[in-house]
N, C-alpha and C. Protein backbone atom coordinates (compact mmCIF):
# COMPACT_ATOMS: atom_id res chain seq x y z
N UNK A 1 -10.85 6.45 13.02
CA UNK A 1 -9.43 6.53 12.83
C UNK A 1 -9.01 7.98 13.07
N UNK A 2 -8.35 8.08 13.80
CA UNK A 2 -7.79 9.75 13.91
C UNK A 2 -6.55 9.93 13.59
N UNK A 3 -6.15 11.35 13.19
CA UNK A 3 -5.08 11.61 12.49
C UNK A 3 -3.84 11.16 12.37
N UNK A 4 -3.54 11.01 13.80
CA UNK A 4 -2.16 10.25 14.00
C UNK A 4 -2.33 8.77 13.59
N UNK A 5 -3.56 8.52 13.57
CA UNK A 5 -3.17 6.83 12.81
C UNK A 5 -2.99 7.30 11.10
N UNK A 6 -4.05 7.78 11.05
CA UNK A 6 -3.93 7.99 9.03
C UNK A 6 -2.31 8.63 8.88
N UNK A 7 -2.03 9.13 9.17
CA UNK A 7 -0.31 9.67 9.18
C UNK A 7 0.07 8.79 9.52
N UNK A 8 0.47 8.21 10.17
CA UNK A 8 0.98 6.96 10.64
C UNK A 8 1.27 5.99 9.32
N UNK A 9 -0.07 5.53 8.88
CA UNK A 9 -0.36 4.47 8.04
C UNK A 9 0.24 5.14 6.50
N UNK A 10 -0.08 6.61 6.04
CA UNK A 10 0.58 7.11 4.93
C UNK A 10 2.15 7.22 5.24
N UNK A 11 2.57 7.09 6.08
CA UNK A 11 4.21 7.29 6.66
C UNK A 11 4.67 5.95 5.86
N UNK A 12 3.69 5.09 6.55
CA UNK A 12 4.39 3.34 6.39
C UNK A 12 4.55 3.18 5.12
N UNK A 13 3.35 3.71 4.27
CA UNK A 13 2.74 3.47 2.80
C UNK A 13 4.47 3.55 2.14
N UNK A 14 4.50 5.06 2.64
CA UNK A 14 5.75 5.72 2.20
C UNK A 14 7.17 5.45 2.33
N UNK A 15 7.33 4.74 3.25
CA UNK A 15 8.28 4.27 3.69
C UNK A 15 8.74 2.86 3.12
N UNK A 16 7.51 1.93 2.68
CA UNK A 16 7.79 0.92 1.98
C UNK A 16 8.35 0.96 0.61
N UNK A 17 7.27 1.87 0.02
CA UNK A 17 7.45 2.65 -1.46
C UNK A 17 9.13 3.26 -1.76
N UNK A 18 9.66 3.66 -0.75
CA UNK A 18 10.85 3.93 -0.78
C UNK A 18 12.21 3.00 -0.51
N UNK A 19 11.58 2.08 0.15
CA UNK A 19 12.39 1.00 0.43
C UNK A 19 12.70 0.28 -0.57
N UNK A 20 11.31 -0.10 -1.65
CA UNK A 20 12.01 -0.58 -2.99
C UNK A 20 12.40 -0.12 -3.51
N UNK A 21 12.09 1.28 -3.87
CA UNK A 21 12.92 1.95 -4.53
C UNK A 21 14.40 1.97 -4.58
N UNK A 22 14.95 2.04 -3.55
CA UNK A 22 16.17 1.80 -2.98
C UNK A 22 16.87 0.68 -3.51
N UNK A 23 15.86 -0.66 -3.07
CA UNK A 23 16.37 -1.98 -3.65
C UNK A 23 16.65 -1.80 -5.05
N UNK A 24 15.40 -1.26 -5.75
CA UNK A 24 15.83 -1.69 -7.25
C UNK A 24 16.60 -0.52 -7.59
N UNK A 25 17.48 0.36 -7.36
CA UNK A 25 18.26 1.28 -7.62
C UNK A 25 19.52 0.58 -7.33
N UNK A 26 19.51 -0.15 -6.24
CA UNK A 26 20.92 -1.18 -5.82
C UNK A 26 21.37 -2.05 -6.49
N UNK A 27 19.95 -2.60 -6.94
CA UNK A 27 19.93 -3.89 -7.78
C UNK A 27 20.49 -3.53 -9.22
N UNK A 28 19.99 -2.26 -9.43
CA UNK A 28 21.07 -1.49 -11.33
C UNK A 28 22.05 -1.01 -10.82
N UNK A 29 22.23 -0.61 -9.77
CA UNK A 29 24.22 -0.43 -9.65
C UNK A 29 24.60 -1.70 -9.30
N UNK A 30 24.58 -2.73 -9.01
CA UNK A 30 25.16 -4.14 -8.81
C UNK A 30 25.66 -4.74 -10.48
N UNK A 31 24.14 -4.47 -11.24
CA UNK A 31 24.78 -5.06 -12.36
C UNK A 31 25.21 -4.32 -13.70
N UNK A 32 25.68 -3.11 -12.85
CA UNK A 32 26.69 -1.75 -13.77
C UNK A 32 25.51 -1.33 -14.75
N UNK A 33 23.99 -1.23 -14.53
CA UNK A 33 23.42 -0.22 -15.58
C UNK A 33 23.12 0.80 -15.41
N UNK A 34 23.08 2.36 -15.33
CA UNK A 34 22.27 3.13 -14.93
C UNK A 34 21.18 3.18 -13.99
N UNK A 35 21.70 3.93 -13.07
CA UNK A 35 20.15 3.89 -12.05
C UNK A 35 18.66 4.98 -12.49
N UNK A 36 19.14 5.68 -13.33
CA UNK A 36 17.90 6.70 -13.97
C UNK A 36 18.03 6.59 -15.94
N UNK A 37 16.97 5.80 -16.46
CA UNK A 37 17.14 5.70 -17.82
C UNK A 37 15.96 6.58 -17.98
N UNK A 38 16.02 6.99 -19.59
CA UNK A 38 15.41 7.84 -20.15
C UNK A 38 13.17 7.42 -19.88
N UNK A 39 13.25 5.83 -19.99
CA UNK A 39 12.18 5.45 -20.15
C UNK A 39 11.33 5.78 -18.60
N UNK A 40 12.43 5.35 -17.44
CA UNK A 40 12.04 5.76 -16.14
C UNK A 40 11.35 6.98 -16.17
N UNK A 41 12.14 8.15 -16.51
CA UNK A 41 11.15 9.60 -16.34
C UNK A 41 10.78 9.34 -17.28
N UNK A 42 10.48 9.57 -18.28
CA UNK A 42 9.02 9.34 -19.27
C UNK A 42 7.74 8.22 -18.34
N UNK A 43 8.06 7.09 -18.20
CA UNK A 43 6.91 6.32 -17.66
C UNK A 43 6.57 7.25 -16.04
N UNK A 44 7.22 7.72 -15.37
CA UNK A 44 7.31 8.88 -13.98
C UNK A 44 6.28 9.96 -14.67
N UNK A 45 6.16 10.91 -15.49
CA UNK A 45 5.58 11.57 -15.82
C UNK A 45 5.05 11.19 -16.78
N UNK A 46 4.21 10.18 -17.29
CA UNK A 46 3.35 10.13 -18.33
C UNK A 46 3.50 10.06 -18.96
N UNK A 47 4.60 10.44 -19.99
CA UNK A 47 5.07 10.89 -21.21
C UNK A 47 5.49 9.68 -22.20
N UNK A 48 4.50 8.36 -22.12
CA UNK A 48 4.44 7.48 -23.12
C UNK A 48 4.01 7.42 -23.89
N UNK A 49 5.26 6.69 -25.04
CA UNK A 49 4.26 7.54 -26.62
C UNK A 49 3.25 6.31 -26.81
N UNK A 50 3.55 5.03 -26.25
CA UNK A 50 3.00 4.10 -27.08
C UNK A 50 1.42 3.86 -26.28
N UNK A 51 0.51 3.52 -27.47
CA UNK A 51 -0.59 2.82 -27.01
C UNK A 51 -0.76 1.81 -25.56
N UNK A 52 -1.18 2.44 -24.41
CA UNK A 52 -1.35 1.25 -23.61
C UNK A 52 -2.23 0.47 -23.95
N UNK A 53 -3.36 0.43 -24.27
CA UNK A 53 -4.40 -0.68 -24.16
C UNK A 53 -5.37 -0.51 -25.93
N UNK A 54 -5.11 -1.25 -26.87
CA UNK A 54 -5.63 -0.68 -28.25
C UNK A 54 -7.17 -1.13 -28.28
N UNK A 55 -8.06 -0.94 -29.28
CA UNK A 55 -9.27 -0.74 -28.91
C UNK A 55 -10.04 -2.31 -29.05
N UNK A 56 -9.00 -3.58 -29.21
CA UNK A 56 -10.01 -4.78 -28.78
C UNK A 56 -9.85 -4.70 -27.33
N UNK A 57 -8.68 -4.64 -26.53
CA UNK A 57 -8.69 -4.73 -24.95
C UNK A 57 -9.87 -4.18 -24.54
N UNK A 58 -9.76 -2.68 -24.23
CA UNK A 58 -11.11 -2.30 -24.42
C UNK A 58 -12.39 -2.73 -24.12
N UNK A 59 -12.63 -3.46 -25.33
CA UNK A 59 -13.88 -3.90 -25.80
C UNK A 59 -13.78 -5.84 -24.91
N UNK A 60 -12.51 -6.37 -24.67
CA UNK A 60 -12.49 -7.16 -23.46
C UNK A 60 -12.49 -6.83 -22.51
N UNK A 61 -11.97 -5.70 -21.88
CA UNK A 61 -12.21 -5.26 -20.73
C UNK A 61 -14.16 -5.00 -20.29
N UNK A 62 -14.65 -4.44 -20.98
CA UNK A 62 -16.22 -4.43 -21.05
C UNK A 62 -16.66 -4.79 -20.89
N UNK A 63 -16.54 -6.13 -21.60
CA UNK A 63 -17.25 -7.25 -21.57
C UNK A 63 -16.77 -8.51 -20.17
N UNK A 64 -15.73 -8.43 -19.75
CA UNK A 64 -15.12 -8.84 -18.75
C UNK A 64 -15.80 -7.79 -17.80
N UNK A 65 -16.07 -6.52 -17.20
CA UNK A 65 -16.77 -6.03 -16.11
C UNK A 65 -17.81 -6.36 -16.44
N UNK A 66 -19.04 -6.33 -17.22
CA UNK A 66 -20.32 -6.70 -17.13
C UNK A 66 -20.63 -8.35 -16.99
N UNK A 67 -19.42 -9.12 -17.41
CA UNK A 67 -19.78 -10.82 -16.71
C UNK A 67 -19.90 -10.29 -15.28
N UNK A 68 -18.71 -9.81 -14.52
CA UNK A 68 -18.61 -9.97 -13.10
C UNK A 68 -19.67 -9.02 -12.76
N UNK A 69 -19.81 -8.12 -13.05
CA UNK A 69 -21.06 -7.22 -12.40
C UNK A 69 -22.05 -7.82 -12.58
N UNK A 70 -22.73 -8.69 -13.62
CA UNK A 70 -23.64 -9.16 -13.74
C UNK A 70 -23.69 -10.51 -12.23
N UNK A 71 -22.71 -11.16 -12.36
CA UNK A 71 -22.53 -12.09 -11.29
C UNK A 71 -22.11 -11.97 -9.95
N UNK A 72 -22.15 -10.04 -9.86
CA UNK A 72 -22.42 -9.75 -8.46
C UNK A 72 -23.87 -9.38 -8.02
N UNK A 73 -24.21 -9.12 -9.05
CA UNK A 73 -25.62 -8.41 -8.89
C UNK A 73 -26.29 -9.84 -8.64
N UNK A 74 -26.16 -10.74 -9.62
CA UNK A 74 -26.91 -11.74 -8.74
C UNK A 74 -27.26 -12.36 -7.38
N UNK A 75 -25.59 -12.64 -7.44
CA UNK A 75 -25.40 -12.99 -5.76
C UNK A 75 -26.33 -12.29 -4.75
N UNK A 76 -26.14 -10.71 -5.00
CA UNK A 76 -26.85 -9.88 -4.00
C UNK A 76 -28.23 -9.96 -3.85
N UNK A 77 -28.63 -10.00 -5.07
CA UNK A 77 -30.29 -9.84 -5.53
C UNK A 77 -30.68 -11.32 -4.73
N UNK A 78 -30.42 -12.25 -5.55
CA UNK A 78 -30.48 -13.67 -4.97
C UNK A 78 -30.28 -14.75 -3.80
N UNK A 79 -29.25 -14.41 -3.38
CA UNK A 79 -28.27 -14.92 -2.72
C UNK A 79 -28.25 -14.23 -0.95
N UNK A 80 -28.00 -13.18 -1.60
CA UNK A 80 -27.72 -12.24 -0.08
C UNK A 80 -28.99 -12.40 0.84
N UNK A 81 -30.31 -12.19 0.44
CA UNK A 81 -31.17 -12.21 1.27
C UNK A 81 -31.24 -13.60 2.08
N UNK A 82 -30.46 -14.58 1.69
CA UNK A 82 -30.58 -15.85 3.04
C UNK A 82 -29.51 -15.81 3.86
N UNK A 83 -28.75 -14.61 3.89
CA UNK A 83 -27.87 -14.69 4.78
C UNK A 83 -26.42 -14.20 4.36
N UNK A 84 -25.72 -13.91 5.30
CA UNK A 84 -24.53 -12.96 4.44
C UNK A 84 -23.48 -14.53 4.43
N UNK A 85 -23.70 -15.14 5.44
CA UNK A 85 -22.92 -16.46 5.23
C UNK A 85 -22.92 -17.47 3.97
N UNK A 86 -24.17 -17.15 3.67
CA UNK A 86 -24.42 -18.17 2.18
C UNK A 86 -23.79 -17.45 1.09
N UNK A 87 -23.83 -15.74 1.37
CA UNK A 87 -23.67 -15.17 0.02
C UNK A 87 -21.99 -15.18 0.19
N UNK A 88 -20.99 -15.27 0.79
CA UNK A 88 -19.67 -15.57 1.03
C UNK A 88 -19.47 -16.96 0.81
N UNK A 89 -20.31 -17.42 0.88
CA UNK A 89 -20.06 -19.45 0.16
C UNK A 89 -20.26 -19.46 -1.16
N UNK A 90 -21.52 -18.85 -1.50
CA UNK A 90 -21.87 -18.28 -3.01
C UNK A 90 -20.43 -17.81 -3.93
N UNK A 91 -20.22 -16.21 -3.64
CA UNK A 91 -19.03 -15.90 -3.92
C UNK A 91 -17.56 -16.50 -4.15
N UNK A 92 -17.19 -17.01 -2.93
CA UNK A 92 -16.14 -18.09 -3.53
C UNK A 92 -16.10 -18.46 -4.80
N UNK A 93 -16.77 -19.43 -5.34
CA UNK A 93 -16.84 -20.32 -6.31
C UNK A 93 -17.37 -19.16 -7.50
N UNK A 94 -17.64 -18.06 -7.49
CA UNK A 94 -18.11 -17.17 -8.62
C UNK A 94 -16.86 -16.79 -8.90
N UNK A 95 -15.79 -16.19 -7.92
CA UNK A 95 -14.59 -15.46 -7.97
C UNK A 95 -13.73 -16.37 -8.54
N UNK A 96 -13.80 -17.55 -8.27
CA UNK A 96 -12.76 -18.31 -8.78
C UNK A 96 -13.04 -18.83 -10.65
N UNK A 97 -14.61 -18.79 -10.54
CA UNK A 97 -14.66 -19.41 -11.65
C UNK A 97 -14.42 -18.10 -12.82
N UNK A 98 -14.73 -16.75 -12.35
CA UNK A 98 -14.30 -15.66 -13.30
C UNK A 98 -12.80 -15.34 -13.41
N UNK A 99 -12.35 -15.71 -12.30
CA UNK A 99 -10.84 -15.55 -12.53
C UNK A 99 -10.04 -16.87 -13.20
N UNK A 100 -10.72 -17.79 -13.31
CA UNK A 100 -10.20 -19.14 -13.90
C UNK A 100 -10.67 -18.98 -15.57
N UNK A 101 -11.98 -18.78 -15.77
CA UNK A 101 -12.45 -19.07 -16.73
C UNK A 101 -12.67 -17.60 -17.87
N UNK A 102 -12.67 -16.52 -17.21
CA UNK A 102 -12.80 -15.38 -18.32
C UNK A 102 -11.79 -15.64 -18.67
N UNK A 103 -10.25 -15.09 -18.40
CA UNK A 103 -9.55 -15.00 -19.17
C UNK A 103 -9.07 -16.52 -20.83
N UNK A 104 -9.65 -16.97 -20.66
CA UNK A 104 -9.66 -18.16 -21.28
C UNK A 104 -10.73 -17.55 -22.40
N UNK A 105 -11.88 -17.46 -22.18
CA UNK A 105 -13.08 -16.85 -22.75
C UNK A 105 -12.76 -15.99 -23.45
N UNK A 106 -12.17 -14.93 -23.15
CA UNK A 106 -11.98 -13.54 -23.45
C UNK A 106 -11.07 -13.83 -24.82
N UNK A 107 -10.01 -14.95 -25.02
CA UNK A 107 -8.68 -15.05 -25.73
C UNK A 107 -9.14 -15.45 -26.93
């Protein structure tokens, strides 16, 4: 990839990013609220007081990466050596069943 594409592609990035912006700035002057509230720059610079994630998430989040890491590592260990086609047939049905079934698990 050479420069003028990576510029290119960060231009677009940028250009989209700004495009909503736009929208949802239109979209709060349409329905008469402020287009810059206090929470906007605070969440813009960091400056949130409240807890994002308290310490059971956490401790689901953890345990939610080591199911899936565990059930990638298999695939690979197992799986991969008959072929990269099997291990993409494999996968499917792992991805779906962690995205179907952890969060259920986890609750």
């Amino acid at each position: 990839m050479s420069i003028g594409e990576l510029v290119f592609w960060y231009a677009s990035i940028f250009f989209i990013l700004l495009l909503a912006l736009v929208v949802l700035l239109l979209r709060r002057k349409t329905r008469g609220k402020r287009l810059f509230t206090r929470t906007d720059w605070q969440s813009l610079f960091a400056c949130v007081k409240q807890k994002a994630l308290p310490g059971e998430s956490w401790l689901k989040i953890l345990i939610a990466a080591v199911i899936a890491l565990s059930a990638g590592l298999m695939i690979v260990a197992f799986v991969l050596p008959y072929g990269t086609a099997l291990a993409f047939v494999a996968l499917l049905p792992t991805v779906l069943a962690l995205v179907l079934v952890l969060p259920k698990l986890l609750t």
